[in-house]
Structure formats: C-alpha cells, structure tokens
Protein backbone atom coordinates (compact mmCIF):
# COMPACT_ATOMS: atom_id res chain seq x y z
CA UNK A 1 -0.73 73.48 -146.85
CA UNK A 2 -1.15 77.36 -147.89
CA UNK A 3 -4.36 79.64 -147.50
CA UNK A 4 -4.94 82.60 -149.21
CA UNK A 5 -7.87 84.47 -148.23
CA UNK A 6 -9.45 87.75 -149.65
CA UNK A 7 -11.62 89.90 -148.37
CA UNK A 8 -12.93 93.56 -149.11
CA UNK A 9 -14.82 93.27 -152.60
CA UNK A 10 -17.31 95.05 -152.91
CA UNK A 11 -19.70 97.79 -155.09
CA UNK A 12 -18.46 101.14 -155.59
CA UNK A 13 -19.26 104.57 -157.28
CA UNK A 14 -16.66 105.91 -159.51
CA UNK A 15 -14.48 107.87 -157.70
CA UNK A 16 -14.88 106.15 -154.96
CA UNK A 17 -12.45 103.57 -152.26
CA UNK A 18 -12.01 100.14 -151.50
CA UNK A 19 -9.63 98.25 -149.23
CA UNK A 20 -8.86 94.53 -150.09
CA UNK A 21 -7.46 92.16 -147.73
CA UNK A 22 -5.25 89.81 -148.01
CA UNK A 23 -4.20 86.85 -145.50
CA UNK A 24 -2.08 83.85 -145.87
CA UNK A 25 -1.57 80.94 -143.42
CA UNK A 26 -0.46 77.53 -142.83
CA UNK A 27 3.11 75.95 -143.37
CA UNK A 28 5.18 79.01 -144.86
CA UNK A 29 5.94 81.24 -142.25
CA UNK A 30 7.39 84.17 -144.74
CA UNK A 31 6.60 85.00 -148.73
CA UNK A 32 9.37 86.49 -150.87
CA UNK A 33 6.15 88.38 -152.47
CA UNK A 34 2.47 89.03 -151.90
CA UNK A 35 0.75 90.72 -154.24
CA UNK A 36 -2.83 91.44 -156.16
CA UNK A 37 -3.99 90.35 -159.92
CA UNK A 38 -7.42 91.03 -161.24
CA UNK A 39 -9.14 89.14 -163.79
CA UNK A 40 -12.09 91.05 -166.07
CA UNK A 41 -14.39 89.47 -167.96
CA UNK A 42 -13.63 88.01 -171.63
CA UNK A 43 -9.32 89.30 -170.59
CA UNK A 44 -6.06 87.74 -168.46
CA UNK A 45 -5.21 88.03 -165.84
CA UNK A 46 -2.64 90.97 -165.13
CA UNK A 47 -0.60 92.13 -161.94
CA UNK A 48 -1.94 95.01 -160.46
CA UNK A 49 0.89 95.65 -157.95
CA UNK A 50 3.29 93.49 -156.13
CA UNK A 51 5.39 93.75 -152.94
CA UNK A 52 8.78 92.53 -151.32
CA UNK A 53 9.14 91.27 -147.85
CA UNK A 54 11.71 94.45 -148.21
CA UNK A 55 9.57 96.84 -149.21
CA UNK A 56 9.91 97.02 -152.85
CA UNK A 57 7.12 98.25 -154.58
CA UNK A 58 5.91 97.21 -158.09
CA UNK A 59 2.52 98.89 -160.20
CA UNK A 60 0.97 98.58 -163.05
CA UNK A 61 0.75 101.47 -165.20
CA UNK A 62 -3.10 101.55 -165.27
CA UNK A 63 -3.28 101.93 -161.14
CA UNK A 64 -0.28 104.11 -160.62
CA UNK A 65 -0.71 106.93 -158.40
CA UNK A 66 -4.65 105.42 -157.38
CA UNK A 67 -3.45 102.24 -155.88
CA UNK A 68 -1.36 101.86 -152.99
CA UNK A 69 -0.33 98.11 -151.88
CA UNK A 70 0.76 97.42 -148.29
CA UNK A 71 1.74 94.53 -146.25
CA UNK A 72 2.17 93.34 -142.36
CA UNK A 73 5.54 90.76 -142.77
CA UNK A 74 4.67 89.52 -139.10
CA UNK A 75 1.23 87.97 -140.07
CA UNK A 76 1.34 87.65 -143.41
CA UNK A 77 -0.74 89.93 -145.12
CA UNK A 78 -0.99 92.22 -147.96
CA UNK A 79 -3.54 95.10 -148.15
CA UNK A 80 -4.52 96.90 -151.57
CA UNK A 81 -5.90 100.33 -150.93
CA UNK A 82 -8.08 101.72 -154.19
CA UNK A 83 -8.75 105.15 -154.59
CA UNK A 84 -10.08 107.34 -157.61
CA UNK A 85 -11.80 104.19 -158.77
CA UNK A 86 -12.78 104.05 -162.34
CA UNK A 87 -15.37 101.54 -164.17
CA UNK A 88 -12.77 99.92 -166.17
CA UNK A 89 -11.06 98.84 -162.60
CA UNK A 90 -14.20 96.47 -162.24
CA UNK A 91 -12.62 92.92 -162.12
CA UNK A 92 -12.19 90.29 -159.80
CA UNK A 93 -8.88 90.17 -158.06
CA UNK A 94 -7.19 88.15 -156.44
CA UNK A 95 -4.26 87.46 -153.67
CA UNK A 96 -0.90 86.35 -154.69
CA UNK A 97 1.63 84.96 -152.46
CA UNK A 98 5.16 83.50 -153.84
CA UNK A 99 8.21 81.86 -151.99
CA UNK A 100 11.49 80.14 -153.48
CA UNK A 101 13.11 77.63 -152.10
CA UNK A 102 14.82 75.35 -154.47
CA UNK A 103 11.73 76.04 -157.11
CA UNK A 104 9.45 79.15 -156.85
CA UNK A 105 5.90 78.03 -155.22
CA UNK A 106 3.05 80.01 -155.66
CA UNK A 107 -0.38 80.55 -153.64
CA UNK A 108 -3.41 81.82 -154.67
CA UNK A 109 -6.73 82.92 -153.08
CA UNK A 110 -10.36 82.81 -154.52
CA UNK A 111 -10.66 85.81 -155.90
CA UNK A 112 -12.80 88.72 -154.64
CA UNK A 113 -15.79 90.79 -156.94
CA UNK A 114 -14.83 94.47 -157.47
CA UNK A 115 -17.41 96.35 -159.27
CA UNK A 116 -17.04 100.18 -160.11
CA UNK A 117 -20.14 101.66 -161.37
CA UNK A 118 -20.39 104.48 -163.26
C-alpha cells in the first residue's frame, strides 16, 4: 500500500506564495516521478510540473518561471513552491507519484484547495 499526502493549501492574495507538500509512504521505497496536477472547477485535470528521481525538470507553460518544483529522493517527497500567484492559478492540486516496474503504477493524494484572490 501507497500514501500520498498533501499539505500547504491554502488562501492567497494575488501576487502572493504558497508552498505545497508532498509525502509518499508505504511499500515503494523510490518513484521514477513525483509531481503536481491541479484540477479547476468545470476543467481537467493538467500537469503543472513534474520531476525525475534525476533531477529532470518538466513545466507547464502557464507556471513557467512562477513555479519551482523540488523533491527530497531520501524520504520521498516533492515540494511545489508558488510565487507571483495569479487568480486563474486557483485550483485544487494534487500529488502525483509514478513507478515502473513491469507496468507503470501510479499514486495519488487527495488533493489540496488553492485559492488566489484577486
């Protein structure tokens, strides 16, 4: 068994920061990637940014040069800081954590409420 569990939601100001957490624990010792979505209302869900166990960053175009995602290898975690927040970054988003073996398994947490006001 596989938890993923957010934290670091919160209200914000445009303009403003947030930090979300990301920790994932149980039988998988190592992910090949961790990585955040967010889901706003009445749209998909898209990838906000992705990263290797190497190192190998991925962004969508929308948080580019706001966003910066981070992660510890040793326990597991993935951190998203969010700067220059704008309204249309409200969404909830969620933790992402992916490993193949002979098939790709996937892990995801419960989401966490970002709200950017304006």
């Amino acid at each position: 068994q596989v938890q993923v569990v957010e934290s670091g939601g919160g209200l914000v100001q445009a303009g403003g920061s947030l930090r979300l957490s990301c920790a994932a624990s149980g039988s998988i010792l190592s992910f090949n990637v961790m990585g955040w979505y967010r889901q706003a209302p009445g749209k998909q869900r898209e990838l906000v940014a992705d990263i290797t166990s190497g190192g190998i960053r991925n962004y969508a175009d929308s948080v580019k040069g706001r966003f910066t995602i981070s992660r510890d290898n040793a326990k597991n975690t993935v951190y998203l800081q969010m700067n220059s927040l704008k309204p249309e970054d409200t969404a909830v988003y969620y933790c992402n954590a992916r490993v193949r073996f002979a098939s790709l398994y996937e892990y995801w947490g419960q989401g966490t409420q970002v709200t950017v006001s304006s």
